[in-house]
Protein backbone atom coordinates (compact mmCIF):
# COMPACT_ATOMS: atom_id res chain seq x y z
CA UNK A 1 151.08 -90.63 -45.01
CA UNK A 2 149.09 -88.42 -47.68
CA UNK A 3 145.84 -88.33 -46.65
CA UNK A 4 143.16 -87.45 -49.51
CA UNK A 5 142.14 -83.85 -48.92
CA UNK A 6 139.14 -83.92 -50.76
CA UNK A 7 137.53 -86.51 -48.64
CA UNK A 8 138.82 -84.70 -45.68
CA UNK A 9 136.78 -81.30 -46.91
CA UNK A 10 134.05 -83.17 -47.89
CA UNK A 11 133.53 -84.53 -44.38
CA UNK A 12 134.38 -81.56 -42.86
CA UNK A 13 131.55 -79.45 -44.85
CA UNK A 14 129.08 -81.94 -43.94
CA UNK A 15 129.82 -81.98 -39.98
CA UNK A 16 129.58 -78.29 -40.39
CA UNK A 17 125.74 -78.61 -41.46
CA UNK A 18 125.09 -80.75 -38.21
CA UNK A 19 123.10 -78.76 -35.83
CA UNK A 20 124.52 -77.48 -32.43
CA UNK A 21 123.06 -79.90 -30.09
CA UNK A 22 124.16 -83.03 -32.15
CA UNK A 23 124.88 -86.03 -29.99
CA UNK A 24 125.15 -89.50 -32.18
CA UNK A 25 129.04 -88.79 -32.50
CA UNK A 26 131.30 -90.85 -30.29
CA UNK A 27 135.28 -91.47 -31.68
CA UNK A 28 134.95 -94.58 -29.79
CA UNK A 29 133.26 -96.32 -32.83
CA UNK A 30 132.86 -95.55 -36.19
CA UNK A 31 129.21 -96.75 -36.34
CA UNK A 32 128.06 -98.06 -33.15
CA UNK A 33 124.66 -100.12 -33.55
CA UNK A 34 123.16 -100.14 -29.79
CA UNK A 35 119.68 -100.68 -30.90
CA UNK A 36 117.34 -99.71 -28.13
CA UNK A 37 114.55 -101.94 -27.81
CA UNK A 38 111.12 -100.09 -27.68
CA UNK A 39 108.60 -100.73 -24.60
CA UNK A 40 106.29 -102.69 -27.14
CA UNK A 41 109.15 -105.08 -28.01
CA UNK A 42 110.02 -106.00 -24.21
CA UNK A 43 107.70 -109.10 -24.28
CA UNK A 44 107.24 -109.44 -27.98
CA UNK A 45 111.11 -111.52 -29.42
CA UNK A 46 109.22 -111.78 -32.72
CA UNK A 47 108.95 -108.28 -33.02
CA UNK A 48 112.32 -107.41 -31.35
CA UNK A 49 114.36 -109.74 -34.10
CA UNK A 50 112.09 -107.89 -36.99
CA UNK A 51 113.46 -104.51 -35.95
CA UNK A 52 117.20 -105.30 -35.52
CA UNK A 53 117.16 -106.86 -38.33
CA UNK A 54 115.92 -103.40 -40.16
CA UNK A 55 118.15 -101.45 -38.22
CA UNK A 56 121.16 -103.77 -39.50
CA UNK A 57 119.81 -103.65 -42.98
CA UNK A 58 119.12 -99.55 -42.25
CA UNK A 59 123.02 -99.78 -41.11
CA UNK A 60 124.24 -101.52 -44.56
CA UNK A 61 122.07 -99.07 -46.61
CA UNK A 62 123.77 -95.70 -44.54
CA UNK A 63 127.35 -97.43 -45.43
CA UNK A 64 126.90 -97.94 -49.03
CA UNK A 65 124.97 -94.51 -49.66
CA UNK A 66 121.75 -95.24 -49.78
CA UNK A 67 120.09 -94.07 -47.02
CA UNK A 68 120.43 -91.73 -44.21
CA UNK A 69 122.61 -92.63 -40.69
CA UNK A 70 119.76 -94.96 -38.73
CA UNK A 71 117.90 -93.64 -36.16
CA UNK A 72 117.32 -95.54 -32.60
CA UNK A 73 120.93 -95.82 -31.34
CA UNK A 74 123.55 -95.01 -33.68
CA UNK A 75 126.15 -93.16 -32.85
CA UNK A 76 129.44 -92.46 -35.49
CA UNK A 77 132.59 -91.10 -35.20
CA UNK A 78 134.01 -88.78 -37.47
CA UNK A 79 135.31 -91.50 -40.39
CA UNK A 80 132.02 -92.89 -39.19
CA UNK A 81 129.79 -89.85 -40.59
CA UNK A 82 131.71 -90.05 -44.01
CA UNK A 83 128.88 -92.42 -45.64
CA UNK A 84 126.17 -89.58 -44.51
CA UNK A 85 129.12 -86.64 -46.30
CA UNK A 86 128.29 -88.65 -49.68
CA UNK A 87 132.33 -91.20 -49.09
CA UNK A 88 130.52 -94.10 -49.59
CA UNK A 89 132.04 -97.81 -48.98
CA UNK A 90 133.20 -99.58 -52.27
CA UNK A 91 132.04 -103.70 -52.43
CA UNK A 92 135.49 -104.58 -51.44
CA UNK A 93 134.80 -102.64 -47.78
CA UNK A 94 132.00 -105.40 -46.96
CA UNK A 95 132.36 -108.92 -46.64
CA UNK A 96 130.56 -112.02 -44.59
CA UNK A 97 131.85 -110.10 -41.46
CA UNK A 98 130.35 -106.92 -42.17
CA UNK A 99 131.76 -103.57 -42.98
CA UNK A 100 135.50 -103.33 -42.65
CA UNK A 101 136.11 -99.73 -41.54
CA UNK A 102 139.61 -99.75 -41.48
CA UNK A 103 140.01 -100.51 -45.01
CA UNK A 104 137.05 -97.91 -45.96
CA UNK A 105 139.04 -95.10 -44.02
CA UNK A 106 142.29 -96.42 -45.59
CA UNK A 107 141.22 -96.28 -49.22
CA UNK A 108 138.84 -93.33 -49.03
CA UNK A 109 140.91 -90.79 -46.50
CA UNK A 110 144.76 -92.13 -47.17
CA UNK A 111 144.09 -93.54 -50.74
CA UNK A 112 146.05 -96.82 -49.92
CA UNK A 113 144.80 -99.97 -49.84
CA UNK A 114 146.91 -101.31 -47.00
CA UNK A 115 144.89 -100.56 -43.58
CA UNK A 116 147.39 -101.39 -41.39
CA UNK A 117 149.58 -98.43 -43.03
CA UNK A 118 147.08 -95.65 -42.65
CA UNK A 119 145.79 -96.66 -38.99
CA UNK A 120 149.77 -96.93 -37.68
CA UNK A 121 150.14 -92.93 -39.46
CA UNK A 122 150.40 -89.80 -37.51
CA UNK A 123 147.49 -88.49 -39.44
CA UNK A 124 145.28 -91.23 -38.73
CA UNK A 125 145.69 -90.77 -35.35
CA UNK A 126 145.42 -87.01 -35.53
CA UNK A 127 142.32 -87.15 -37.35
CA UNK A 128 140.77 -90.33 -36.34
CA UNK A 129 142.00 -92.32 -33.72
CA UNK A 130 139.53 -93.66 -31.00
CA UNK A 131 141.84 -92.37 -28.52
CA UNK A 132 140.24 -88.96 -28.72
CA UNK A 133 137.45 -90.01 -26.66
CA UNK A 134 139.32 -89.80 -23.87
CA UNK A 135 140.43 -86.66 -24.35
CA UNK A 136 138.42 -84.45 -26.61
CA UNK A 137 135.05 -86.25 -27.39
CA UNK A 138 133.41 -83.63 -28.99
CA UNK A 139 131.83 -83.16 -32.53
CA UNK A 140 133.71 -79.85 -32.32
CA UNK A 141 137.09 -81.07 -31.73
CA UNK A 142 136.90 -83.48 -34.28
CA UNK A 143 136.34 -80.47 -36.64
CA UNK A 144 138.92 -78.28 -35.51
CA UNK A 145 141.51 -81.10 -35.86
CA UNK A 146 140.36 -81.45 -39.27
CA UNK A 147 140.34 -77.66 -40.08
CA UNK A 148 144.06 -77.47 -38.12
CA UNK A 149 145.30 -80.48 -40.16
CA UNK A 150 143.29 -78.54 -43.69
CA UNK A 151 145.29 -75.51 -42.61
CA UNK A 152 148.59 -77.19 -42.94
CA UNK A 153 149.10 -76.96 -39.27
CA UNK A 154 151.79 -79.07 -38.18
CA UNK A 155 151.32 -82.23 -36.04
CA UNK A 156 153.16 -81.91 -33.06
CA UNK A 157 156.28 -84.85 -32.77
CA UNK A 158 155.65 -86.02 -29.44
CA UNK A 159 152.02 -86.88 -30.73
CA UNK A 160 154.00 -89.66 -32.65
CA UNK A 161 154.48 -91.34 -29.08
CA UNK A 162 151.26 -93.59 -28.16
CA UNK A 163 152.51 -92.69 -24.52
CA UNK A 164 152.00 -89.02 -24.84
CA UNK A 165 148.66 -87.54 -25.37
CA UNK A 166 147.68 -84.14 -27.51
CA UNK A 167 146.49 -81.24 -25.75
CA UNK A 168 143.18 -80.11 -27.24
CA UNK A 169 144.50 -76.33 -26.55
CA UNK A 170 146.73 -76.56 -29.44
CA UNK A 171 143.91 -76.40 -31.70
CA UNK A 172 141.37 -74.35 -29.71
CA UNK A 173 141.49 -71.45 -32.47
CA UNK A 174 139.94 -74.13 -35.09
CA UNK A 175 137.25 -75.04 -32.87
CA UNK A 176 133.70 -73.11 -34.21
């Protein structure tokens, strides 16, 4: 699957401006919203709903570009960080369920508009899979794989089989 190089750079320049000790990435979730209630909310609902609701509306604002990842308990993945890069979601990545991630990744990093094709790709699963929190976690792996896949690298085959899992040593020399 061709996946949009642009978008790929632009991410990649922006994770490079992240600071060392960085630690709201997890490729378990592209935008995890584990609000963490503060001590004067334990007894207070009232005030409890009032903030969550914030941070959701604080979530929809990151997502469509106009404001800044949210603070308090949100953690992104690497597609995930591609609203704070300046990839923002279109209308059509939102509905009544909330923001469809596999169709922002699949329009914005594989130009296609068929999810299902760009999530069942080699490259998405390279790049972006959730997988990789089993096995390499890290902010910095994330951006080697992206620099190794920028560098025309190839993918190894046996990556192809769900069974089989990458070794993070092919692409230590990417890792910064």
């Amino acid at each position: 699957m061709k996946v949009n190089r642009e978008n790929l750079t632009k991410l990649l320049q922006y994770l490079e401006t992240l600071p060392a000790d960085y630690d709201n990435f997890d490729m378990g979730s592209y935008l995890s919203r584990d609000y963490k209630p503060r001590p004067e909310e334990e007894n207070n609902y009232v005030l409890y709903h009032e903030n969550v609701v914030k941070f959701e509306k604080a979530a929809r604002s990151y997502v469509l570009c106009e404001a800044g990842l949210p603070e308090c308990g949100t953690i992104a993945c690497l597609a995930g960080h591609g609203p704070a890069a300046g990839i923002c979601f279109k209308p059509e990545h939102v509905n009544q369920y909330g923001e469809q991630w596999s169709s922002y990744v699949a329009d914005n990093f594989f130009n296609t508009k068929l999810p299902w094709a760009a999530l069942d790709s080699i490259e998405y699963r390279w790049l972006f899979h959730a997988y990789w929190r089993t096995f390499d976690n890290t902010l910095k792996g994330g951006m080697a794989r992206i620099r190794y896949y920028l560098a025309d690298q190839p993918i190894p085959d046996y990556y192809s089989d769900d069974s089989v899992f990458f070794d993070p040593e092919l692409y230590k020399e990417y890792v910064k």
